[in-house]
Protein backbone atom coordinates (compact mmCIF):
# COMPACT_ATOMS: atom_id res chain seq x y z
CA UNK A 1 31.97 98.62 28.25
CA UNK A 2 28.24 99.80 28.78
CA UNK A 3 29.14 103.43 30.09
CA UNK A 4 31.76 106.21 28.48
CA UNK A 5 35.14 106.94 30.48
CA UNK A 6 35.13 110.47 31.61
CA UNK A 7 38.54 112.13 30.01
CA UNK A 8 40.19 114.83 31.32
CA UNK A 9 39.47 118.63 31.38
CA UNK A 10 40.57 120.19 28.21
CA UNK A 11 43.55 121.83 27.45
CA UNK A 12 44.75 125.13 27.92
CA UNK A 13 47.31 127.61 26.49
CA UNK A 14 50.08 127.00 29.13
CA UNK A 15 49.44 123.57 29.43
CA UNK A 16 52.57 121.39 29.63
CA UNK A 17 53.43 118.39 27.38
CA UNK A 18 55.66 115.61 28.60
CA UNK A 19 57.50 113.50 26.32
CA UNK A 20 56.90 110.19 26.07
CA UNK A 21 59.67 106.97 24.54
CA UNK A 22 57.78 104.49 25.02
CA UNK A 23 59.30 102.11 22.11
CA UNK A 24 61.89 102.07 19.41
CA UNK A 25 64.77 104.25 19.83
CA UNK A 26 64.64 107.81 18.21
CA UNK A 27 67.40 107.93 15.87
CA UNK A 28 68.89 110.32 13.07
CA UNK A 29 69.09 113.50 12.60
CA UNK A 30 65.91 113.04 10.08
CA UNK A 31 64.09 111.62 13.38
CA UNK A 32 65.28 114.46 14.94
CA UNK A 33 63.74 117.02 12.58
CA UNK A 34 60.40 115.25 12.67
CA UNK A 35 60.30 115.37 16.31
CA UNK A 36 61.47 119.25 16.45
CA UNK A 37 58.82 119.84 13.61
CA UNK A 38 55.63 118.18 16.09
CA UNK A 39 56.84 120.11 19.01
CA UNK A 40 56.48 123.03 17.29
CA UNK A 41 53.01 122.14 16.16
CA UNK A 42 52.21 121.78 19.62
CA UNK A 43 53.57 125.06 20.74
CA UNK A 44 51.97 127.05 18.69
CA UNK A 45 48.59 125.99 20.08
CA UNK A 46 50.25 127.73 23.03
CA UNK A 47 51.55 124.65 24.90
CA UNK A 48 54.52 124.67 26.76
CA UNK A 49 56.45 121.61 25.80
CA UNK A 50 59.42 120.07 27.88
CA UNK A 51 62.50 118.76 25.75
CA UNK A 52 63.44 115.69 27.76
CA UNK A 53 66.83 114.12 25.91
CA UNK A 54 65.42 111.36 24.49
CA UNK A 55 67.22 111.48 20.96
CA UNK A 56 69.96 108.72 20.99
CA UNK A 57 69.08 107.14 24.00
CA UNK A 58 69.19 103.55 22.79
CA UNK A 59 69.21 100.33 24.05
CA UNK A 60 69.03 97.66 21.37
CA UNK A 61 66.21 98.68 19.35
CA UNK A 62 64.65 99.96 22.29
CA UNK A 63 64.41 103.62 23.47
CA UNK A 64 66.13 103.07 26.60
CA UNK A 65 65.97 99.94 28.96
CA UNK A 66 62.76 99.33 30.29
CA UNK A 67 62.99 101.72 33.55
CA UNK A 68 64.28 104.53 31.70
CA UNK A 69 60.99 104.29 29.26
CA UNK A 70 58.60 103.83 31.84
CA UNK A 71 60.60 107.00 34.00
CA UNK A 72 59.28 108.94 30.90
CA UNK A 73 55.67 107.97 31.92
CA UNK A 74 56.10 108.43 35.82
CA UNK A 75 58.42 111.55 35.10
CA UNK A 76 54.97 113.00 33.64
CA UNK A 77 52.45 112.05 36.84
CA UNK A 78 55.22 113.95 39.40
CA UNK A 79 55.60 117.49 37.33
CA UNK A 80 51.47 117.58 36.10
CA UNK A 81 51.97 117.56 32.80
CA UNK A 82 47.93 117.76 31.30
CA UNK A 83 49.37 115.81 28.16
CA UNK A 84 51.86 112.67 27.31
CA UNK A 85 53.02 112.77 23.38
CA UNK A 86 54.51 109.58 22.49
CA UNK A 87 57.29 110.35 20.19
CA UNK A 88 57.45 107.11 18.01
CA UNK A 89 55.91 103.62 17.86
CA UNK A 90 58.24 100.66 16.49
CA UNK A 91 57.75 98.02 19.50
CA UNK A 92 58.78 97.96 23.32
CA UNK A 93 55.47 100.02 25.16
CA UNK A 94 54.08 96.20 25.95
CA UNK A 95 57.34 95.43 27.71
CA UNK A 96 56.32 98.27 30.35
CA UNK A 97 53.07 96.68 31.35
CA UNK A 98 55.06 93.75 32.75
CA UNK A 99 55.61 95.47 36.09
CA UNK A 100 52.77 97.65 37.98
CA UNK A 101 52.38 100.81 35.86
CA UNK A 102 49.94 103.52 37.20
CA UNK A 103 49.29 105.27 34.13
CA UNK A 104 48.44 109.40 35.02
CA UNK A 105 44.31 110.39 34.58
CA UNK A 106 45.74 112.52 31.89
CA UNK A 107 45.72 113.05 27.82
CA UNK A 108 47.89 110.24 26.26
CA UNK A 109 48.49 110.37 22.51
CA UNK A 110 49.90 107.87 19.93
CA UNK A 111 49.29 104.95 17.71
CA UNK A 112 50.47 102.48 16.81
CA UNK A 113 52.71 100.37 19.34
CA UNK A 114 51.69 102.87 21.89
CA UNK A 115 48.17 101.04 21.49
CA UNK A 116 49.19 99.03 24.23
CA UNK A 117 49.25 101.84 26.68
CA UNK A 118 46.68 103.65 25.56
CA UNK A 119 44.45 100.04 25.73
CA UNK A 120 46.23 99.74 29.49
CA UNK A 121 44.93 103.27 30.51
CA UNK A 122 41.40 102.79 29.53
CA UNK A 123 41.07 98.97 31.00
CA UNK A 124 42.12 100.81 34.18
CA UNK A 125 39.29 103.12 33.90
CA UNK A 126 40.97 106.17 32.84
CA UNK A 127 40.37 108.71 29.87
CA UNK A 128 42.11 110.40 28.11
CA UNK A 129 43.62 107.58 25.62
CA UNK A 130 43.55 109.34 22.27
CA UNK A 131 44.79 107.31 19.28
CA UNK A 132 46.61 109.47 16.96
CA UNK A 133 49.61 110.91 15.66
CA UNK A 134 53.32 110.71 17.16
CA UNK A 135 55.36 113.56 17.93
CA UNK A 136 57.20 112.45 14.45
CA UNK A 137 54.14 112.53 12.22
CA UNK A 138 52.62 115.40 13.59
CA UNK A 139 53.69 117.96 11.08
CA UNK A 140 53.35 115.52 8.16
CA UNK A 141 49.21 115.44 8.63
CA UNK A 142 47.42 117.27 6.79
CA UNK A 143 45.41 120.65 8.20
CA UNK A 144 42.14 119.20 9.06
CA UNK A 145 44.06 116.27 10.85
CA UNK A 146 46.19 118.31 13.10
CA UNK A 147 43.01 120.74 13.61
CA UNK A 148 40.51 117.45 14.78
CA UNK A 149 43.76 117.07 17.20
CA UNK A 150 43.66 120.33 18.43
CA UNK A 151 39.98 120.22 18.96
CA UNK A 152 40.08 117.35 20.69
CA UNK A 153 42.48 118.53 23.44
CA UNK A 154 40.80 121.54 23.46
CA UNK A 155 37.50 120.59 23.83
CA UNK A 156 35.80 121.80 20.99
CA UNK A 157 33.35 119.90 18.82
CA UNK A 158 34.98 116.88 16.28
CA UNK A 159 33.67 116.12 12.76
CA UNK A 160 32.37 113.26 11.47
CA UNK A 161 34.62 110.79 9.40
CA UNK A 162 33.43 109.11 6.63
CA UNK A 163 34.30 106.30 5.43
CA UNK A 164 32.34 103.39 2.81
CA UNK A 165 30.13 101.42 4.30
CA UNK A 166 30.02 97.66 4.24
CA UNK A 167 27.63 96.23 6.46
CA UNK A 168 24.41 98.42 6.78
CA UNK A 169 22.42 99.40 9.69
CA UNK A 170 23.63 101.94 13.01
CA UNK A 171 25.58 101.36 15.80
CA UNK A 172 26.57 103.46 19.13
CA UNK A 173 29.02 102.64 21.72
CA UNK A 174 32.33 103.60 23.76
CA UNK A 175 35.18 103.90 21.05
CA UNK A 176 37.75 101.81 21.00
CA UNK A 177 40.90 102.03 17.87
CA UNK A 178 44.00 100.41 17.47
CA UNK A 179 46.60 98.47 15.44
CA UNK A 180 45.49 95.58 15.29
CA UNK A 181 48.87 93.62 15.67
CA UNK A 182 49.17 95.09 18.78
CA UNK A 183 45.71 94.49 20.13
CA UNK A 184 45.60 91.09 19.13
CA UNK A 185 48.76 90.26 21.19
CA UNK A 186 46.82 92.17 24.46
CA UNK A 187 43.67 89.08 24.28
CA UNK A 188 44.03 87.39 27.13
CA UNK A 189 45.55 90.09 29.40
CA UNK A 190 44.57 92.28 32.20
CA UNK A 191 45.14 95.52 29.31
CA UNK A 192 42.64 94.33 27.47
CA UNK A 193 39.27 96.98 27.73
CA UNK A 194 35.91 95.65 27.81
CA UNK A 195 35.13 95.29 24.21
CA UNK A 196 30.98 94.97 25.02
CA UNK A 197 29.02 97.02 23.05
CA UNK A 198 32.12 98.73 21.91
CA UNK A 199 32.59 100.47 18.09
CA UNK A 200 36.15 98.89 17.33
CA UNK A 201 38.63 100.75 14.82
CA UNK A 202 41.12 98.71 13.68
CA UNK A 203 44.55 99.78 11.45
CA UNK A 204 48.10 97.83 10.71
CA UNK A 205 50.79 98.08 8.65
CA UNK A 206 53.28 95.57 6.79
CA UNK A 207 50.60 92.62 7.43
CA UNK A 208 50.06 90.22 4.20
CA UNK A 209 46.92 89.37 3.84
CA UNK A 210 47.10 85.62 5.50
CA UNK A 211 48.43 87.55 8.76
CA UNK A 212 45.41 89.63 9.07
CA UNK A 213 43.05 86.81 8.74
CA UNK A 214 45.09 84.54 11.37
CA UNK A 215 44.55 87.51 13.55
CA UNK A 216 40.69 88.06 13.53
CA UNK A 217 40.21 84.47 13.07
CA UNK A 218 42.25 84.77 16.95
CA UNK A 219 39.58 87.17 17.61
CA UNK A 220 36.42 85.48 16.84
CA UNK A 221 37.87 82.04 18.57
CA UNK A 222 37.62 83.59 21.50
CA UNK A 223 34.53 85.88 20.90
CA UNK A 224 36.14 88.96 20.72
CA UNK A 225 34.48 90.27 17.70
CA UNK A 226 30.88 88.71 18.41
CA UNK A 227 30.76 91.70 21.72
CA UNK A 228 31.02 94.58 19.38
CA UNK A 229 28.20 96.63 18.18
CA UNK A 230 30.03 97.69 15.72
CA UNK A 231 33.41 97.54 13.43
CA UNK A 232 35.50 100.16 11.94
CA UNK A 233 38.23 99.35 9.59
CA UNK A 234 41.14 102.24 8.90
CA UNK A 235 43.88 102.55 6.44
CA UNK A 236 45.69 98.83 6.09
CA UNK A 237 48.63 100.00 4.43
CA UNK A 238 51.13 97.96 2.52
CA UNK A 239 49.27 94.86 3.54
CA UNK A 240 47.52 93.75 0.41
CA UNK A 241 49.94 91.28 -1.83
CA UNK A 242 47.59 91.93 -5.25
CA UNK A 243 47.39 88.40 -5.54
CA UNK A 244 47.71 87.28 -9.60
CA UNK A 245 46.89 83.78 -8.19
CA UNK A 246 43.99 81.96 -7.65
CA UNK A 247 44.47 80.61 -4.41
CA UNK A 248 45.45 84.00 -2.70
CA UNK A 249 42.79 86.35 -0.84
CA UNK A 250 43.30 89.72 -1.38
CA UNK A 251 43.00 92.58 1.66
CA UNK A 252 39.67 93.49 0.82
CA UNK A 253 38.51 89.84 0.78
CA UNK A 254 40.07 88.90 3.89
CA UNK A 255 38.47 91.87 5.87
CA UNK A 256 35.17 90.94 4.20
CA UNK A 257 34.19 87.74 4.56
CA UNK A 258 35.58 87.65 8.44
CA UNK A 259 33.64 90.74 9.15
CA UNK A 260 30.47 90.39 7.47
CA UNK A 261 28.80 88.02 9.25
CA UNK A 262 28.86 89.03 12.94
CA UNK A 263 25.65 91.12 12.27
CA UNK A 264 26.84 94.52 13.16
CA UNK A 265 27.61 97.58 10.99
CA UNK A 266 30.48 97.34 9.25
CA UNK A 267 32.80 100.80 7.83
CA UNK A 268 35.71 100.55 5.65
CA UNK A 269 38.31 103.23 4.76
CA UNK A 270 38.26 105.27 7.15
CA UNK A 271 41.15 108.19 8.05
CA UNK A 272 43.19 106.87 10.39
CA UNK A 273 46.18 104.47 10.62
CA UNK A 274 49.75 104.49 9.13
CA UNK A 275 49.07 107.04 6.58
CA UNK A 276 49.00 111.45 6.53
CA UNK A 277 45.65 111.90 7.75
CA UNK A 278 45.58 109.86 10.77
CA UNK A 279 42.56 111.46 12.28
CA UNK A 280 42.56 111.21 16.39
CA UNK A 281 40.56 109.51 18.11
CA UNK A 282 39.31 109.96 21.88
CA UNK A 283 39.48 106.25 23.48
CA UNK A 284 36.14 105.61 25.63
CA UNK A 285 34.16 108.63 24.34
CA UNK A 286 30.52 107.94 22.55
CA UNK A 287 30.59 106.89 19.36
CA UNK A 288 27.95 106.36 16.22
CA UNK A 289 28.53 104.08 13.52
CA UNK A 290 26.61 104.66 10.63
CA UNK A 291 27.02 100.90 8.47
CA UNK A 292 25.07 102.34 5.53
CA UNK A 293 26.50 105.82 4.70
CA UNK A 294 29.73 104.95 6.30
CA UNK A 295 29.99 107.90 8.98
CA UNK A 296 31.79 107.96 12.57
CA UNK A 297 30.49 110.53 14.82
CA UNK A 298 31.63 111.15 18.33
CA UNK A 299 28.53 112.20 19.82
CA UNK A 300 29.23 114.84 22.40
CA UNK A 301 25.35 114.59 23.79
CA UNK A 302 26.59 111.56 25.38
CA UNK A 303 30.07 112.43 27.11
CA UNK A 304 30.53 112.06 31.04
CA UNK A 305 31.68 115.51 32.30
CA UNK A 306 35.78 116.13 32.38
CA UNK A 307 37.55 115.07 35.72
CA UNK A 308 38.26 118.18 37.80
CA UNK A 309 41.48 119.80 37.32
């Protein structure tokens, strides 16, 4: 991916939001609360948010059967909504991509399982892809978290992140983030964006250590890793086993050694992933990677102009 994706105009008050069930089934009335309490995030940056019914609808562990999910998606390219909120991740958004899926030139935003869509929209050239909190975690970040969000949709400047550097030396490329569960199981596909010269942030959840390292060990096999100028590593969370044994590899040691020799920067601990402060993060914008003082900067000096509204 030599050249940045040009995302869509920003937002404005007015705007409307479509709602997105993509994956697991939004259930309870604690789910319920969640989602009420993003929605209202979102309207008071002055959004105008439609309430499709998609609490209870259920099939299996799914959030409907596969045409009702992906109606949520084409549902949003007929009315014009300028943004898709994914509600919840869980597992089922992958099942979509099986039949022909035009995804909208407009802002998509999740994590998670809804990687593989936002992955899917980018490898067909759009923007917009923005990796970041679900309609039900929305209210749980923290200020400066739902603010970056807000910026980003509205087209003001983004901070840096910091994070703790590993593996010294600068980087700059398109971004790229993800769970890396998620991406792993989109090698090999036509969803898969060009990951040349690309700054890849990866996150997971639930993942002992041994399952992480299958999965990068997948990734250098087929020379995913060695195309990257650089590597970003999020939150991991609940994935390290604190091994009392000798023969175990903890997290940190795992991410380490299978990292460390590709000969890029390398930045650990960064804000993002399955934890409150899950800082967005615009998919095919410029990025810098800063190995030795552990910074990520989206560089707006190098964005492609918004598409026309």
């Amino acid at each position: 991916m030599s050249q940045v994706i040009r995302q869509p105009s920003p937002l404005r008050p007015g705007d409307r939001v479509q709602l997105v069930a993509a994956s697991s089934a939004l259930l309870g009335e604690d789910a319920l609360a969640r989602l009420e309490a993003g929605i209202a995030v979102l309207e008071g940056w002055g959004l105008e948010v439609e309430r499709t019914p998609l609490h209870g609808r259920q099939w299996g562990y799914l959030a409907g059967q596969d045409q009702e999910r992906r109606g949520d998606l084409e549902a949003a390219a007929r009315r014009g909504a300028e943004l898709l909120a994914c509600v919840r991740g869980g597992w089922g958004a992958a099942r979509l991509l099986e039949a022909p899926l035009a995804l909208p030139a407009r802002w998509l935003l999740g994590f998670s399982d809804v990687t593989s869509l936002l992955w899917a929209q980018l490898a067909q050239g759009q923007g917009g892809a923005i990796h970041g909190p679900l309609l039900t975690t929305l209210a749980a970040e923290p200020a400066w978290s739902q603010e970056r969000l807000r910026c980003l949709l509205f087209g003001e400047p983004l901070g840096d992140l910091q994070g703790e550097g590993w593996c010294g030396g600068s980087a700059a490329g398109p971004l790229l983030a993800a769970n890396l569960t998620v991406a792993t199981h989109l090698l090999g596909t036509p969803y898969l964006p060009d990951l040349r010269g690309a700054i890849l942030v990866l996150e997971d959840v639930g993942e002992a250590p041994y399952r992480i390292e299958r999965m990068l060990t997948h990734w250098r096999l087929g020379g995913g890793l060695q195309q990257l100028a650089g590597i970003g590593l999020g939150q991991f969370t609940d994935c390290d086993e604190n091994p009392a044994e000798a023969d175990r590899f903890s997290l940190e040691q795992v991410l380490r050694e299978r990292t460390s020799d590709l000969g890029i920067p390398v930045v650990s601990n960064l804000p993002m992933g399955h934890v409150a402060g899950n800082a967005a993060l615009p998919l095919g914008a410029w990025a810098e990677l800063d190995g030795s003082s552990g910074q990520l900067r989206i560089s707006s000096a190098k964005q492609a102009p918004p598409l026309p509204r």
